[in-house]
Protein backbone atom coordinates (compact mmCIF):
# COMPACT_ATOMS: atom_id res chain seq x y z
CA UNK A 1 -0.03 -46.06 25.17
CA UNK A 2 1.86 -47.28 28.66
CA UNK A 3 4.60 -45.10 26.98
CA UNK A 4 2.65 -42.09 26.68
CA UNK A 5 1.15 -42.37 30.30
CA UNK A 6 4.80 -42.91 31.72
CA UNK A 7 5.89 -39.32 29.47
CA UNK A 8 2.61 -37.75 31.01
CA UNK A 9 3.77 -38.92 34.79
CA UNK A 10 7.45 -38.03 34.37
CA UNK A 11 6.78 -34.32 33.08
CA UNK A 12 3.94 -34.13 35.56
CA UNK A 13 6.19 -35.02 38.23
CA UNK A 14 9.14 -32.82 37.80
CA UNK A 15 6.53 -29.81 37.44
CA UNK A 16 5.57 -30.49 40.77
CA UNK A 17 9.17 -30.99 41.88
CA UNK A 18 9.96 -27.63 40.39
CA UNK A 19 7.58 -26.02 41.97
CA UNK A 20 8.76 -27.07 45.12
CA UNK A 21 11.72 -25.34 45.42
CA UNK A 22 12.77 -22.95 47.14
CA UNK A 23 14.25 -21.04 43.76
CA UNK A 24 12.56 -22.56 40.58
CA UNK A 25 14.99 -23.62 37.61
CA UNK A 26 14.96 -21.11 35.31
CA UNK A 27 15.92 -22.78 32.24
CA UNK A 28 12.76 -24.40 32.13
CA UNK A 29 9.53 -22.31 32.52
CA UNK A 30 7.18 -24.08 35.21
CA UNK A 31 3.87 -23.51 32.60
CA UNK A 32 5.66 -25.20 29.95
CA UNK A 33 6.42 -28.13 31.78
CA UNK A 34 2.74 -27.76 32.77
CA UNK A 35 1.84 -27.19 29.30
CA UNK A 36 3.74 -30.23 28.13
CA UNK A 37 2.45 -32.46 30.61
CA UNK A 38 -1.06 -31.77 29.57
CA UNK A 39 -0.45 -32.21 25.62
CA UNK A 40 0.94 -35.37 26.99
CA UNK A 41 -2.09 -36.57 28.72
CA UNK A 42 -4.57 -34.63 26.00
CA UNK A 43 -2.52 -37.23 23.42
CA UNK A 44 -2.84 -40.33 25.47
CA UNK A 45 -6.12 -39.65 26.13
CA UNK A 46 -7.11 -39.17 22.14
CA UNK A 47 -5.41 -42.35 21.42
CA UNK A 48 -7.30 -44.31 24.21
CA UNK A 49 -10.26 -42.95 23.32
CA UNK A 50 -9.96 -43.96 19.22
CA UNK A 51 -8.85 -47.87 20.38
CA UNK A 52 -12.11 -48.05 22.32
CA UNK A 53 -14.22 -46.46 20.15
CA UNK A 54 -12.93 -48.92 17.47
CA UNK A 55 -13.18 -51.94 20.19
CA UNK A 56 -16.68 -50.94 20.21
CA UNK A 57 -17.53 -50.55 16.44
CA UNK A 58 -15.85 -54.33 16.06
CA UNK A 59 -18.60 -56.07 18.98
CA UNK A 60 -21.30 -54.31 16.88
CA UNK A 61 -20.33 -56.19 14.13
C-alpha cells in the first residue's frame, strides 16, 4: 500500500509541476496525469479500505 501512496504522490506531483510552466509538455496531457493520479489514489484507497474492513470482521470474531 506505501507503494501505491508513493505512485499517487509522484503523478500528483509532476501534474502540479506541469502545470506550472510557463509552456506545458505536450507529450503528456495535464488531465491524464490528473486522471492517473486519481485512479492511483481511488486504488489505494479500495485496498485500504478492504484490509480494514477485514481487520474489523477478525475483532468481531
Amino acid at each position: 500500500m506505501t507503494l501505491r501512496i508513493i505512485l499517487f504522490l509522484i503523478v500528483f506531483a509532476a501534474w502540479i509541476w506541469q502545470a506550472s510552466l510557463p509552456a506545458p509538455i505536450r507529450d503528456i496531457p495535464s488531465p491524464a496525469l490528473l486522471l492517473l493520479a486519481v485512479l492511483l489514489g481511488l486504488w489505494a484507497g479500495w485496498k485500504a479500505w478492504r484490509r480494514l474492513r477485514g481487520a474489523i470482521r477478525d475483532m468481531d470474531d
